[in-house]
PDB file of N, CA and C in Angstrom:
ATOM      1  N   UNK A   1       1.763   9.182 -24.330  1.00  0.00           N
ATOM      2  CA  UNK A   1       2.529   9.176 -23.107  1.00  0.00           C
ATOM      3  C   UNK A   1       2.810  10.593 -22.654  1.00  0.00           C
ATOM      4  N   UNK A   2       2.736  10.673 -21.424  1.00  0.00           N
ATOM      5  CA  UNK A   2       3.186  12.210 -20.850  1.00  0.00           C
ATOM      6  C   UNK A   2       4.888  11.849 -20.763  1.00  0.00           C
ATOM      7  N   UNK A   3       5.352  12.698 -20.940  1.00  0.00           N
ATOM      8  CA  UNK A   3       6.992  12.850 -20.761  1.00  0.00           C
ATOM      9  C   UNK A   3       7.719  13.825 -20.149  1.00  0.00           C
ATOM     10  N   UNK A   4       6.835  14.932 -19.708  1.00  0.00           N
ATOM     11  CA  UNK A   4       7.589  16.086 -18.985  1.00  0.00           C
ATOM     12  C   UNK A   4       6.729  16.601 -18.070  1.00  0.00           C
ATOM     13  N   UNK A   5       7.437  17.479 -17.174  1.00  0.00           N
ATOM     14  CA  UNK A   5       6.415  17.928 -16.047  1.00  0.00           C
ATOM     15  C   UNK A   5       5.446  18.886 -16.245  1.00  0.00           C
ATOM     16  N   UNK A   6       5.670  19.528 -17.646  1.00  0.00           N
ATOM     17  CA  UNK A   6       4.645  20.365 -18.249  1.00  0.00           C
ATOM     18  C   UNK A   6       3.374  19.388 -18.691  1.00  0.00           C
ATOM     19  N   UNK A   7       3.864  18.573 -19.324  1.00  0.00           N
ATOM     20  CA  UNK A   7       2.549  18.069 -19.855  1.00  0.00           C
ATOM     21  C   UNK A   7       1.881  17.574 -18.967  1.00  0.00           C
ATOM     22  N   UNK A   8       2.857  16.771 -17.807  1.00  0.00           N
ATOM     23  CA  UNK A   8       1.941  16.167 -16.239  1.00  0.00           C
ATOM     24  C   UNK A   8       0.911  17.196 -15.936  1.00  0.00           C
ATOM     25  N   UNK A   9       1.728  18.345 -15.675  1.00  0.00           N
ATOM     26  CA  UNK A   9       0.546  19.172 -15.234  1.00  0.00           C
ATOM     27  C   UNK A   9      -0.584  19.658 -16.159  1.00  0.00           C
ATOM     28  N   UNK A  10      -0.248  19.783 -17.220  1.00  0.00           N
ATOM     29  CA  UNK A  10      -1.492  20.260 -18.184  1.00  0.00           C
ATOM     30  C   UNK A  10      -2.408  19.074 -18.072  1.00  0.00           C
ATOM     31  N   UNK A  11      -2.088  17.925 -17.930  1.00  0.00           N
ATOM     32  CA  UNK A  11      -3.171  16.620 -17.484  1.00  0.00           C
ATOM     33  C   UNK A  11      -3.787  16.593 -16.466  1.00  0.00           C
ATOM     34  N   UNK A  12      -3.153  17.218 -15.230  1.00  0.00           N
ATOM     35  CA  UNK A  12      -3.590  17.108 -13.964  1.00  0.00           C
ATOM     36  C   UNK A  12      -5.002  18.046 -14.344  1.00  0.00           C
ATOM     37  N   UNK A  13      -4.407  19.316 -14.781  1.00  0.00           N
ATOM     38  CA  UNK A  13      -5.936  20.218 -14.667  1.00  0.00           C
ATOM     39  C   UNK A  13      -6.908  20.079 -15.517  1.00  0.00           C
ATOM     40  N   UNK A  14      -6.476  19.031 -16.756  1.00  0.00           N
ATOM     41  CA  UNK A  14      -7.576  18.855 -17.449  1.00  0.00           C
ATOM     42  C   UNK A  14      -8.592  17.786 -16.966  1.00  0.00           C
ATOM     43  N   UNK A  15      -7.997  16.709 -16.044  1.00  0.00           N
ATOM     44  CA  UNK A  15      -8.404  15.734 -15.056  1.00  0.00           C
ATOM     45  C   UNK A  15      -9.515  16.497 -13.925  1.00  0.00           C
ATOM     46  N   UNK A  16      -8.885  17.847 -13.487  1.00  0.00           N
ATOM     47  CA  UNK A  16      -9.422  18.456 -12.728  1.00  0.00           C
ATOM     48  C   UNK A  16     -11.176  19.106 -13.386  1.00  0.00           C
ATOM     49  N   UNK A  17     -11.068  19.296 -15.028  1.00  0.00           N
ATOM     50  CA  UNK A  17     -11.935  20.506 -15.102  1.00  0.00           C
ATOM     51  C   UNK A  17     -13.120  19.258 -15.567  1.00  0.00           C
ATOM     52  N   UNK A  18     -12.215  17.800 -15.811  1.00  0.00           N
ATOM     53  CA  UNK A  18     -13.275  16.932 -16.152  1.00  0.00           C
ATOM     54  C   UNK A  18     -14.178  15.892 -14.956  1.00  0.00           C
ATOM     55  N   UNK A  19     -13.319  16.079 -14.031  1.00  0.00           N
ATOM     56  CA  UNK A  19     -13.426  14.894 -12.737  1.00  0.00           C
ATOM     57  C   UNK A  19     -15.038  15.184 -12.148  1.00  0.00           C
ATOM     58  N   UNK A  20     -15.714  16.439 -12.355  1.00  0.00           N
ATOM     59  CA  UNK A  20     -17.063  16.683 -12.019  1.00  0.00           C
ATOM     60  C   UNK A  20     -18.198  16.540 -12.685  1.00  0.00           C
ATOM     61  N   UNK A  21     -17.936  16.722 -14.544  1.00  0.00           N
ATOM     62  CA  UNK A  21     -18.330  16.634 -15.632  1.00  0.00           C
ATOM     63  C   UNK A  21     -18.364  15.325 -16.198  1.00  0.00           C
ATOM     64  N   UNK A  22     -17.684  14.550 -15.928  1.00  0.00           N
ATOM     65  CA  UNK A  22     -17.547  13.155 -16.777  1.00  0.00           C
ATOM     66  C   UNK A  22     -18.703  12.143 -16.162  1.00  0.00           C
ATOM     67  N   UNK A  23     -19.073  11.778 -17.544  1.00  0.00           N
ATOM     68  CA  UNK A  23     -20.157  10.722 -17.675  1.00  0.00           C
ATOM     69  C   UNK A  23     -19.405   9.073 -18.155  1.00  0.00           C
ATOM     70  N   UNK A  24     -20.096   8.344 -17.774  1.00  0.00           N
ATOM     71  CA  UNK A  24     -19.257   6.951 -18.632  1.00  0.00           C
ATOM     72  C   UNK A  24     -19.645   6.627 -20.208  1.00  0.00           C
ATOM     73  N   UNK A  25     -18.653   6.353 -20.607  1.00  0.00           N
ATOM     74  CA  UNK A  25     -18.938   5.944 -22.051  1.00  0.00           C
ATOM     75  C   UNK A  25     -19.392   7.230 -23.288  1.00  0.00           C
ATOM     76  N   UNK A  26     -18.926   7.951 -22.502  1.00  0.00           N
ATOM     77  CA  UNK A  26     -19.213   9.328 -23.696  1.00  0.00           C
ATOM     78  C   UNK A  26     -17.502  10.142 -24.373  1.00  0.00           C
ATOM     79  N   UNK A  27     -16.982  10.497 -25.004  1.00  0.00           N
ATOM     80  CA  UNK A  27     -16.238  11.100 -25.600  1.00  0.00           C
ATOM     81  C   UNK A  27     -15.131  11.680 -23.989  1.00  0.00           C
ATOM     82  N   UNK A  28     -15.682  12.197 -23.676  1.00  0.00           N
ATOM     83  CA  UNK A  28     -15.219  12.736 -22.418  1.00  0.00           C
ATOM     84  C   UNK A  28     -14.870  12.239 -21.329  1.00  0.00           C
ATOM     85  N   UNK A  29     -15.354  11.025 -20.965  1.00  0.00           N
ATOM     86  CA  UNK A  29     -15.428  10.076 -20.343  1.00  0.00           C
ATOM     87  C   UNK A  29     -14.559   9.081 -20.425  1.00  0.00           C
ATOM     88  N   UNK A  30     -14.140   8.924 -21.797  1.00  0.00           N
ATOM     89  CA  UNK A  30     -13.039   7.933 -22.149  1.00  0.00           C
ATOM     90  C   UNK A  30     -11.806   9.006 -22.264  1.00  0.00           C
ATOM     91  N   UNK A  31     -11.912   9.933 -22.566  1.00  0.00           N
ATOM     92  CA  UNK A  31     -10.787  11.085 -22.623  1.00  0.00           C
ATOM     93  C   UNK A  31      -9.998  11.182 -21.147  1.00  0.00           C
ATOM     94  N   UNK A  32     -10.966  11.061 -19.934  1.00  0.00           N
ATOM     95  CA  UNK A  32     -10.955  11.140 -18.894  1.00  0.00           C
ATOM     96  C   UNK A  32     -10.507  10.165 -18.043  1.00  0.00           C
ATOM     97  N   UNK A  33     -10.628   9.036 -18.668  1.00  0.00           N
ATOM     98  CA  UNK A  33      -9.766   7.565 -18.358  1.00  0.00           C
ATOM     99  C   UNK A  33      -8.359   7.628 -18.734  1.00  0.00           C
ATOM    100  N   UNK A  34      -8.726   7.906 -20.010  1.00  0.00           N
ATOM    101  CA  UNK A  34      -6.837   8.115 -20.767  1.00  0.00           C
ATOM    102  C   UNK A  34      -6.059   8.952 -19.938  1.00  0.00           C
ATOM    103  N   UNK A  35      -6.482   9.911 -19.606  1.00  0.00           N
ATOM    104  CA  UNK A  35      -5.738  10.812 -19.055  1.00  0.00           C
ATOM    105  C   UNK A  35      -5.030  10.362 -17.931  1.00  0.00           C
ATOM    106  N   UNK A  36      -6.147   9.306 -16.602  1.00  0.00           N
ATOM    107  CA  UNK A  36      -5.719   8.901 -15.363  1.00  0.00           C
ATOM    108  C   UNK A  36      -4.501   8.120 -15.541  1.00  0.00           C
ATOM    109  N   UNK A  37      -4.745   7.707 -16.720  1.00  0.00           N
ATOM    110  CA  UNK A  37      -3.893   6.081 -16.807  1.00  0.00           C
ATOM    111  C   UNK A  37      -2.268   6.823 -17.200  1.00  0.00           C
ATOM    112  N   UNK A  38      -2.459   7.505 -18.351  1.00  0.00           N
ATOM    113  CA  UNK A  38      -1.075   8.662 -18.442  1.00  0.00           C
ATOM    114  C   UNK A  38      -0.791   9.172 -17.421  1.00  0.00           C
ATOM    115  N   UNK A  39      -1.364   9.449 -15.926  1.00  0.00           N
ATOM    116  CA  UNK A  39      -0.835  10.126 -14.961  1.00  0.00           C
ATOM    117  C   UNK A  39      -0.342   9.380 -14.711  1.00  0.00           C
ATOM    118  N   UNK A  40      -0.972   8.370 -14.381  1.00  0.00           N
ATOM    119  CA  UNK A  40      -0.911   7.175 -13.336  1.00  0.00           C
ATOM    120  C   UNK A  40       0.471   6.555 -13.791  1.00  0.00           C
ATOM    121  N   UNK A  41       0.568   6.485 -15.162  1.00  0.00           N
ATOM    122  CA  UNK A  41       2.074   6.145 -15.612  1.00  0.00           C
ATOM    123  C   UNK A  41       3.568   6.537 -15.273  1.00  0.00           C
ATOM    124  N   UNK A  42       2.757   8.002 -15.476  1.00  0.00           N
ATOM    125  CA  UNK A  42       3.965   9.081 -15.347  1.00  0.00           C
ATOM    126  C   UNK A  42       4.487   9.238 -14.022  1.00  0.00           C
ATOM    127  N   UNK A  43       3.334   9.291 -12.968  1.00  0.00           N
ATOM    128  CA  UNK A  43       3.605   9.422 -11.618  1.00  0.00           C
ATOM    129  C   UNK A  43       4.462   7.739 -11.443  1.00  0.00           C
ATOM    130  N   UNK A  44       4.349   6.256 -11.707  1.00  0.00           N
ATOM    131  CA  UNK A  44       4.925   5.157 -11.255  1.00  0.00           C
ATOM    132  C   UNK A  44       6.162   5.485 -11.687  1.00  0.00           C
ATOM    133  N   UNK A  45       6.286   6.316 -12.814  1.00  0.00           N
ATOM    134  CA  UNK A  45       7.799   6.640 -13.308  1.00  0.00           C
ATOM    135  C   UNK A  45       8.636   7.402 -12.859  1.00  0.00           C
ATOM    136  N   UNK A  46       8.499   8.534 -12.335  1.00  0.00           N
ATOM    137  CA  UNK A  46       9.004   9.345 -11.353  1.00  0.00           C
ATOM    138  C   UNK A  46       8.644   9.821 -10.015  1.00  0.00           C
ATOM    139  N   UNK A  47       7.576   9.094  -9.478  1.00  0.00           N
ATOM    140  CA  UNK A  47       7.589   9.365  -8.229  1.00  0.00           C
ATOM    141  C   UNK A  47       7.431   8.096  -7.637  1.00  0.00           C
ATOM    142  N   UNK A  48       8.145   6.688  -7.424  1.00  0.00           N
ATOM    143  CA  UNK A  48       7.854   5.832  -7.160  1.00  0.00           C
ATOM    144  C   UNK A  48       7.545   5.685  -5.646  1.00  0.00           C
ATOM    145  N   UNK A  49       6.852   5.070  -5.424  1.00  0.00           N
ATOM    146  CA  UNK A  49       6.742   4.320  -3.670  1.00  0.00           C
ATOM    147  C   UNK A  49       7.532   3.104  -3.322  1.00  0.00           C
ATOM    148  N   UNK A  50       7.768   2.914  -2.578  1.00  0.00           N
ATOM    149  CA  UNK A  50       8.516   1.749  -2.101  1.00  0.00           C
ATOM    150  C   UNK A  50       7.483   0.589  -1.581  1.00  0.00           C
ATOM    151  N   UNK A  51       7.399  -0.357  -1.170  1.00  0.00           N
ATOM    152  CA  UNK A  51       6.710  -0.942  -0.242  1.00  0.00           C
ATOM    153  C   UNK A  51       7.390  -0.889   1.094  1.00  0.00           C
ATOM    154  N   UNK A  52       5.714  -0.773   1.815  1.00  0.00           N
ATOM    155  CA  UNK A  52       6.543  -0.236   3.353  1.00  0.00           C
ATOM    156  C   UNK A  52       7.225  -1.602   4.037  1.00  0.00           C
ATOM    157  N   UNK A  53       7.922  -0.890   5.353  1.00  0.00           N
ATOM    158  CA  UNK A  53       8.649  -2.074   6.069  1.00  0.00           C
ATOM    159  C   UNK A  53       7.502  -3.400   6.315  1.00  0.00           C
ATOM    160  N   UNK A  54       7.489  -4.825   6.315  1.00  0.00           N
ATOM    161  CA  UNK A  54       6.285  -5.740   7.201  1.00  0.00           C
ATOM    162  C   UNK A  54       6.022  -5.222   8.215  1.00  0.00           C
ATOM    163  N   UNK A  55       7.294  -4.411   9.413  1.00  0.00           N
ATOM    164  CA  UNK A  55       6.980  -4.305  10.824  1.00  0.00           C
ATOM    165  C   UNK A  55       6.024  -3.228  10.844  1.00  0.00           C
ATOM    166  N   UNK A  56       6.508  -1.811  10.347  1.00  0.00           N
ATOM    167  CA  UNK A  56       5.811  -0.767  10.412  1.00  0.00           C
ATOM    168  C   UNK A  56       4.343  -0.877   9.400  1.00  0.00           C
ATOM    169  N   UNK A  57       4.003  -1.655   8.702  1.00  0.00           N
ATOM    170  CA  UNK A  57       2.683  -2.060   7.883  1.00  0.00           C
ATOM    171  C   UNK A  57       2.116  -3.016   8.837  1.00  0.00           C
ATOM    172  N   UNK A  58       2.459  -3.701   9.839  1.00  0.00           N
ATOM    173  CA  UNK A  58       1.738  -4.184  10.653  1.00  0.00           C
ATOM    174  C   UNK A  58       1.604  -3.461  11.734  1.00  0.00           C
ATOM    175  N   UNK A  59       2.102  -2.950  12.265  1.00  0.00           N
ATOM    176  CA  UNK A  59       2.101  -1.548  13.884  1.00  0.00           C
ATOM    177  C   UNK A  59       0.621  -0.864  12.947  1.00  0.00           C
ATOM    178  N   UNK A  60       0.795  -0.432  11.372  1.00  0.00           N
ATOM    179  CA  UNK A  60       0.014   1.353  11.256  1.00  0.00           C
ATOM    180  C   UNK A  60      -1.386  -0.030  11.335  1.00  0.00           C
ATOM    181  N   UNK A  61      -1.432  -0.965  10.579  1.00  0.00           N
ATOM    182  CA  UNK A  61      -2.432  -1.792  10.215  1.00  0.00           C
ATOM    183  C   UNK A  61      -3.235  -1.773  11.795  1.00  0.00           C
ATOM    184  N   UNK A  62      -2.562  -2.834  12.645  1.00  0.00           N
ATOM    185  CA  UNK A  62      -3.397  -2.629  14.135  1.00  0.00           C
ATOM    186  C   UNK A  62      -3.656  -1.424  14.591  1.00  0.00           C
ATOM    187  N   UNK A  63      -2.919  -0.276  14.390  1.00  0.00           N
ATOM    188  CA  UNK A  63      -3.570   1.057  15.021  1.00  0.00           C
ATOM    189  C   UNK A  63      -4.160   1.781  14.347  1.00  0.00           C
ATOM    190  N   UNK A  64      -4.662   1.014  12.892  1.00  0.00           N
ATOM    191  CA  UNK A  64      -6.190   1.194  12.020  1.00  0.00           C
ATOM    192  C   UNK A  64      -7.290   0.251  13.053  1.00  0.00           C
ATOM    193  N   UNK A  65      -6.833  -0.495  13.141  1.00  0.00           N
ATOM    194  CA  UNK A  65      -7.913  -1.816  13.639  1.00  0.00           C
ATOM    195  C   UNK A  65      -7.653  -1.297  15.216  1.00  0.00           C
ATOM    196  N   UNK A  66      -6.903  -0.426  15.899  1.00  0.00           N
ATOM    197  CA  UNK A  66      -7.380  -0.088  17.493  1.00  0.00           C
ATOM    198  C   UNK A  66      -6.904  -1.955  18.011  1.00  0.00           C
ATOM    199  N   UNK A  67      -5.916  -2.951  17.385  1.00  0.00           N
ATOM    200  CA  UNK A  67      -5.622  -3.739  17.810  1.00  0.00           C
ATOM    201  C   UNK A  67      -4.142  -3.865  18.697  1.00  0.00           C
ATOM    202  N   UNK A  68      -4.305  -4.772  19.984  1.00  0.00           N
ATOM    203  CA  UNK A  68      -3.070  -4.661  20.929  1.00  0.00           C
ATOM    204  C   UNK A  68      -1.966  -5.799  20.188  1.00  0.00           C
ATOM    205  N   UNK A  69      -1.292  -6.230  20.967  1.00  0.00           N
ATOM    206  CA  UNK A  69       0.437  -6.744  20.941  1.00  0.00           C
ATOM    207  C   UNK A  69      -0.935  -8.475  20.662  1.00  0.00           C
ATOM    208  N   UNK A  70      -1.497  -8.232  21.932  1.00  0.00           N
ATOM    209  CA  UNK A  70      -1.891  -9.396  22.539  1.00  0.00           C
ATOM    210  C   UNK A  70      -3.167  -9.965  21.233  1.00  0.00           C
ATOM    211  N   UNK A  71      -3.259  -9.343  20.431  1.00  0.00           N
ATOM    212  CA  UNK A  71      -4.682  -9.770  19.328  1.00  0.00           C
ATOM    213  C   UNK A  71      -3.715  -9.887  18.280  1.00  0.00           C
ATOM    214  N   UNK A  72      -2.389  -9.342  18.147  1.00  0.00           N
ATOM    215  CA  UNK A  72      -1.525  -9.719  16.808  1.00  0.00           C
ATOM    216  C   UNK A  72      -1.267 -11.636  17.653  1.00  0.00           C
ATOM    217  N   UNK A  73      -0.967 -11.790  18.365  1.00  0.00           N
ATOM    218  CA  UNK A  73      -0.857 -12.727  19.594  1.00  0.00           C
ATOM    219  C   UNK A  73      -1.568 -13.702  18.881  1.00  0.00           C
ATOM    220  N   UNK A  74      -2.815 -13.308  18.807  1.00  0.00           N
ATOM    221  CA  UNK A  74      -3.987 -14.587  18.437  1.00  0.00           C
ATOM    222  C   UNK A  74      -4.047 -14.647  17.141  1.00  0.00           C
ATOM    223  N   UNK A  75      -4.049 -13.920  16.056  1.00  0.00           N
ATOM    224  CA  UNK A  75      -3.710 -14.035  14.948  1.00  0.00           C
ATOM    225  C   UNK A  75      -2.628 -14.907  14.206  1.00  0.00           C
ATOM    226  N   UNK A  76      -1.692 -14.704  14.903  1.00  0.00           N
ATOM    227  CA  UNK A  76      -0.699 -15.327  14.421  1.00  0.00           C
ATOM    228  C   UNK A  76      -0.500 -17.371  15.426  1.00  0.00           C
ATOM    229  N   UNK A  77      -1.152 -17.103  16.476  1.00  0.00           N
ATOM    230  CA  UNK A  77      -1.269 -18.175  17.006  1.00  0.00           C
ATOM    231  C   UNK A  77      -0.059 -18.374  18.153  1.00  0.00           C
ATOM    232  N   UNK A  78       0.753 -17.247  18.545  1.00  0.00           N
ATOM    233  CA  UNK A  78       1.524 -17.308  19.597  1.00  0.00           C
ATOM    234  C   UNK A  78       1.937 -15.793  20.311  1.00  0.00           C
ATOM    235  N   UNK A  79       1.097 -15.928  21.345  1.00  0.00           N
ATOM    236  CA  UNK A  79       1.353 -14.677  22.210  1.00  0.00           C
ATOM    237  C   UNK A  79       2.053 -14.057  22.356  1.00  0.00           C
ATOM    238  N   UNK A  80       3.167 -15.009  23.201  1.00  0.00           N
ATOM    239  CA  UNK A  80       4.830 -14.594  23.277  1.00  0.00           C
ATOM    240  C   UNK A  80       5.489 -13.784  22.191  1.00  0.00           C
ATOM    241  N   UNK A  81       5.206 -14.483  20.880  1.00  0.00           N
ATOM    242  CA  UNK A  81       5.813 -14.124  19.815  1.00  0.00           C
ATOM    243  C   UNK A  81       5.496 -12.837  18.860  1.00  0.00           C
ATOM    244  N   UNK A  82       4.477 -12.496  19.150  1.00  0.00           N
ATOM    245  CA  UNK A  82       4.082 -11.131  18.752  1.00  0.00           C
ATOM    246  C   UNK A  82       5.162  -9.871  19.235  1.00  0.00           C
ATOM    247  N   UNK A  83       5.017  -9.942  20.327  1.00  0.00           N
ATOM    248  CA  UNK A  83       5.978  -8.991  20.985  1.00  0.00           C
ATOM    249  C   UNK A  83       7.239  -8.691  20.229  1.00  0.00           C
ATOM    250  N   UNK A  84       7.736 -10.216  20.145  1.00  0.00           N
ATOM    251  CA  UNK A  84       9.249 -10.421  19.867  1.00  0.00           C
ATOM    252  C   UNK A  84       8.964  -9.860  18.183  1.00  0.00           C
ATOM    253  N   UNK A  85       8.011 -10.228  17.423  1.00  0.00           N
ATOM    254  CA  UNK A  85       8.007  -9.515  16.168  1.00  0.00           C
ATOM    255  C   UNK A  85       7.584  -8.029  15.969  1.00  0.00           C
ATOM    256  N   UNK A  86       6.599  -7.695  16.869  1.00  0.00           N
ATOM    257  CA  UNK A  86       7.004  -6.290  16.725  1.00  0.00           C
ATOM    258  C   UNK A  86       8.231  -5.423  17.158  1.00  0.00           C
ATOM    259  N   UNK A  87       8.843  -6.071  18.255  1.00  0.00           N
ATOM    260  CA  UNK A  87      10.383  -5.382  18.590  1.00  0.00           C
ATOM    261  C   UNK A  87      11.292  -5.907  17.678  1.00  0.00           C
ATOM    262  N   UNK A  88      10.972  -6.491  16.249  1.00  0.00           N
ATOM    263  CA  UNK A  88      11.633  -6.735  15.417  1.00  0.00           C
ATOM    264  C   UNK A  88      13.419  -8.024  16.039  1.00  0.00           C
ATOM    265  N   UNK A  89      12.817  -8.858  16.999  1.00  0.00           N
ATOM    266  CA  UNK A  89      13.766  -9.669  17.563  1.00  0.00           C
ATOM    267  C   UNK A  89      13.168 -10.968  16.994  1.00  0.00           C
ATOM    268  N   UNK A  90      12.457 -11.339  16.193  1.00  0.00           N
ATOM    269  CA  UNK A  90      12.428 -12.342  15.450  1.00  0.00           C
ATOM    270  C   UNK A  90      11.651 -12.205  14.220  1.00  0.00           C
ATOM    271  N   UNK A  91      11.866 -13.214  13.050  1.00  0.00           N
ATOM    272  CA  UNK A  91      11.218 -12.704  11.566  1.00  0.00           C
ATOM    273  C   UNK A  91       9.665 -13.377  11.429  1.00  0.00           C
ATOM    274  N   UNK A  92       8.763 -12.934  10.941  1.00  0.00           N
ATOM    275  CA  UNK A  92       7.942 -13.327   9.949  1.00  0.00           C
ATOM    276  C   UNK A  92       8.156 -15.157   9.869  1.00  0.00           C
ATOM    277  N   UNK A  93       7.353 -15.836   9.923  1.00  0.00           N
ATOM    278  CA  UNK A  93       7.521 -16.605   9.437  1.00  0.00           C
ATOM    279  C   UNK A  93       6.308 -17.105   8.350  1.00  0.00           C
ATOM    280  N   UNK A  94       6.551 -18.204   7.529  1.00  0.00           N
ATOM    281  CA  UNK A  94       5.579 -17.997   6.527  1.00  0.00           C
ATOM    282  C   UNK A  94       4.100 -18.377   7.012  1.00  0.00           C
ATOM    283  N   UNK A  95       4.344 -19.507   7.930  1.00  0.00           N
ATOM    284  CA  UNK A  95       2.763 -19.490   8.280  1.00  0.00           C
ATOM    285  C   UNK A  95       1.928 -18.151   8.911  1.00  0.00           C
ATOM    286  N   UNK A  96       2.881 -17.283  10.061  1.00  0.00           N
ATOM    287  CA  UNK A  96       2.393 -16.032  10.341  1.00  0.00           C
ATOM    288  C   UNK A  96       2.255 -15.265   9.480  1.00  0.00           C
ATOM    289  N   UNK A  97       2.670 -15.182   8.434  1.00  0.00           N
ATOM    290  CA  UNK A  97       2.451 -14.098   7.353  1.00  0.00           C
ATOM    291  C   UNK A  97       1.300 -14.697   6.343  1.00  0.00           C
ATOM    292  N   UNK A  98       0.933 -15.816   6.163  1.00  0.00           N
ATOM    293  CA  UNK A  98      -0.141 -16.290   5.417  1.00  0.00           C
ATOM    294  C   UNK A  98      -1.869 -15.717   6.723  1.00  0.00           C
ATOM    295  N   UNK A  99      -1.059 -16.026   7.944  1.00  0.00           N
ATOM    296  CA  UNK A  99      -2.055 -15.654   9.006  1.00  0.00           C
ATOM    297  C   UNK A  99      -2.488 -13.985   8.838  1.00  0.00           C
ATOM    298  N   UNK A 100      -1.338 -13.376   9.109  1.00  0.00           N
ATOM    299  CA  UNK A 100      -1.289 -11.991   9.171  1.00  0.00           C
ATOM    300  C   UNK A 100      -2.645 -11.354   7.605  1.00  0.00           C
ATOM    301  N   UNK A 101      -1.598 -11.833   6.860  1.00  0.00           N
ATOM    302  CA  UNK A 101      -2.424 -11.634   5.442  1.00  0.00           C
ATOM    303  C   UNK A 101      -4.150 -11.825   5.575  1.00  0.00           C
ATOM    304  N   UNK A 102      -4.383 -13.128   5.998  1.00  0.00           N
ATOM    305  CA  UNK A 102      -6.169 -13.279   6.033  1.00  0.00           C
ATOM    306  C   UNK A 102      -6.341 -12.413   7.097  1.00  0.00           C
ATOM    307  N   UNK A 103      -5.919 -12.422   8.171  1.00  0.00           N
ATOM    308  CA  UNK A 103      -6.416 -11.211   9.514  1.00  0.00           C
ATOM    309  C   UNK A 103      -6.613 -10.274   9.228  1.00  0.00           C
ATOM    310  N   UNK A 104      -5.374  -9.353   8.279  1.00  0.00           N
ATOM    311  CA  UNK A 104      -5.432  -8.054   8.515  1.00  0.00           C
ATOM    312  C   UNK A 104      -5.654  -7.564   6.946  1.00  0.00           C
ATOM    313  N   UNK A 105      -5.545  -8.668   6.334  1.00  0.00           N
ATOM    314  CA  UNK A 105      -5.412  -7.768   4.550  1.00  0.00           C
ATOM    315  C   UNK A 105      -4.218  -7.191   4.607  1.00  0.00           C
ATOM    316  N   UNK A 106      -3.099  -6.923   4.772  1.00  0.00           N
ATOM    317  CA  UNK A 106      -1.941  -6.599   4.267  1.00  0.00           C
ATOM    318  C   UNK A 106      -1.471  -7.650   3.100  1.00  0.00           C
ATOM    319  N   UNK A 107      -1.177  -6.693   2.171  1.00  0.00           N
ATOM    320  CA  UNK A 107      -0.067  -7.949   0.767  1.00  0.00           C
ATOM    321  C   UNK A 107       0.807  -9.106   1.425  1.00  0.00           C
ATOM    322  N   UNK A 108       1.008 -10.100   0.555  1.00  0.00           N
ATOM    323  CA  UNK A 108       2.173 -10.970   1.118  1.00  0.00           C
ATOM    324  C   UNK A 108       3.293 -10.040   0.659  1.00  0.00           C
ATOM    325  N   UNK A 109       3.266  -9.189  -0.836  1.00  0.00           N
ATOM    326  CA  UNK A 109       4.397  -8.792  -1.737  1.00  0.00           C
ATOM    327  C   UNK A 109       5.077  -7.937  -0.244  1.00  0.00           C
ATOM    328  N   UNK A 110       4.428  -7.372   0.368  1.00  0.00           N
ATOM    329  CA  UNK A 110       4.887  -6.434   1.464  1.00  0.00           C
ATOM    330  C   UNK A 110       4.983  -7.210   2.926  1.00  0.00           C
ATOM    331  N   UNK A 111       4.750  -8.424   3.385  1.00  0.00           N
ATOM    332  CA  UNK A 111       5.339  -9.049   4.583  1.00  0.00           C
ATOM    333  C   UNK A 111       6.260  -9.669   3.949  1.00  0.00           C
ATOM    334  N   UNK A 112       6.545 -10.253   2.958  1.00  0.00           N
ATOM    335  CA  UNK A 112       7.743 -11.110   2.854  1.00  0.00           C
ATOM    336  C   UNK A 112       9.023 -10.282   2.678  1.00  0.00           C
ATOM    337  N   UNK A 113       8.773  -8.951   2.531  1.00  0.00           N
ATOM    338  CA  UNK A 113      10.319  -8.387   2.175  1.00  0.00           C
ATOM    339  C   UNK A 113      10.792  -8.299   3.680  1.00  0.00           C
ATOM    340  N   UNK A 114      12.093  -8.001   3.036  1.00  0.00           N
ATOM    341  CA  UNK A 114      13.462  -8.253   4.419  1.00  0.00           C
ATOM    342  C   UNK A 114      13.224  -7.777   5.454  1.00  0.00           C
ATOM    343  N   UNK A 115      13.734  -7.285   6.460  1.00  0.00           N
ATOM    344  CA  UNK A 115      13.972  -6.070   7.523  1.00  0.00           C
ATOM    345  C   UNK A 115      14.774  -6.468   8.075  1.00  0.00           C
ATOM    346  N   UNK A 116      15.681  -5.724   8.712  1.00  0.00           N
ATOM    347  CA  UNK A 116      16.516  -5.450  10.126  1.00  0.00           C
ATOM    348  C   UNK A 116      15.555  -6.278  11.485  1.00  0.00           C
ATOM    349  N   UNK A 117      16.750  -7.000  11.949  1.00  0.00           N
ATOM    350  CA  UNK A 117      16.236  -7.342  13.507  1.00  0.00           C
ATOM    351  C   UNK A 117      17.083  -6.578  14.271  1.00  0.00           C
ATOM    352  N   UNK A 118      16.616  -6.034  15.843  1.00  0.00           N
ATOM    353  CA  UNK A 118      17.114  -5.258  16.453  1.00  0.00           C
ATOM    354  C   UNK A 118      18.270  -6.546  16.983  1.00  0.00           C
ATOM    355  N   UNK A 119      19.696  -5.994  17.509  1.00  0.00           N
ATOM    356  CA  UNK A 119      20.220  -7.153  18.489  1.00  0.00           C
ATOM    357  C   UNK A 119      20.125  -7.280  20.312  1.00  0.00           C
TER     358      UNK A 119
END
């Protein structure tokens, strides 16, 4: 286990001097796995992420996809109601979020959490 920010970093650059060099299944290679997975640990441990808001993971999602108000609209199966969910004046509901999910690939773990409605 890494445990301090010294050793994080002495991993990072050894990650670094191997990330060009590494072959699969050789000494180095598995050295080079271990290492990610110890970052990868260390970083979930002190630098956590949150999951983003549903609203704002659906806004960045369509303006990956170059999609309007009016195509979240058809996705979800009600025009009107898009609007009102992106101005955060009504919630998610589960069939739209099972919709949303196959449309766009966003997690359910990340549409089902809470948010603020505007009043």
């Amino acid at each position: 286990m890494i445990k301090t920010n010294q050793e994080y970093q002495e991993a990072l650059k050894e990650i670094e001097g191997l990330i060009n060099n590494v072959k699969p299944n050789t000494k180095e290679g598995d050295r080079y796995e271990l290492l990610c997975l110890l970052v990868e640990d260390y970083e979930d441990r002190h630098f956590p992420i949150d999951d983003p808001d549903p609203i704002d993971m659906i806004k960045f999602k369509m303006d990956q996809l170059n999609l309007k108000s009016k195509d979240l609209g058809e996705i979800i199966g009600y025009k009107q109601r898009a609007s009102e969910i992106l101005s955060r004046k009504r919630r998610l509901t589960l069939s739209m979020i099972r919709k949303i999910n196959d449309a766009l690939g966003i997690p359910v773990e990340v549409l089902i959490k809470d948010y603020e409605l505007t009043k």
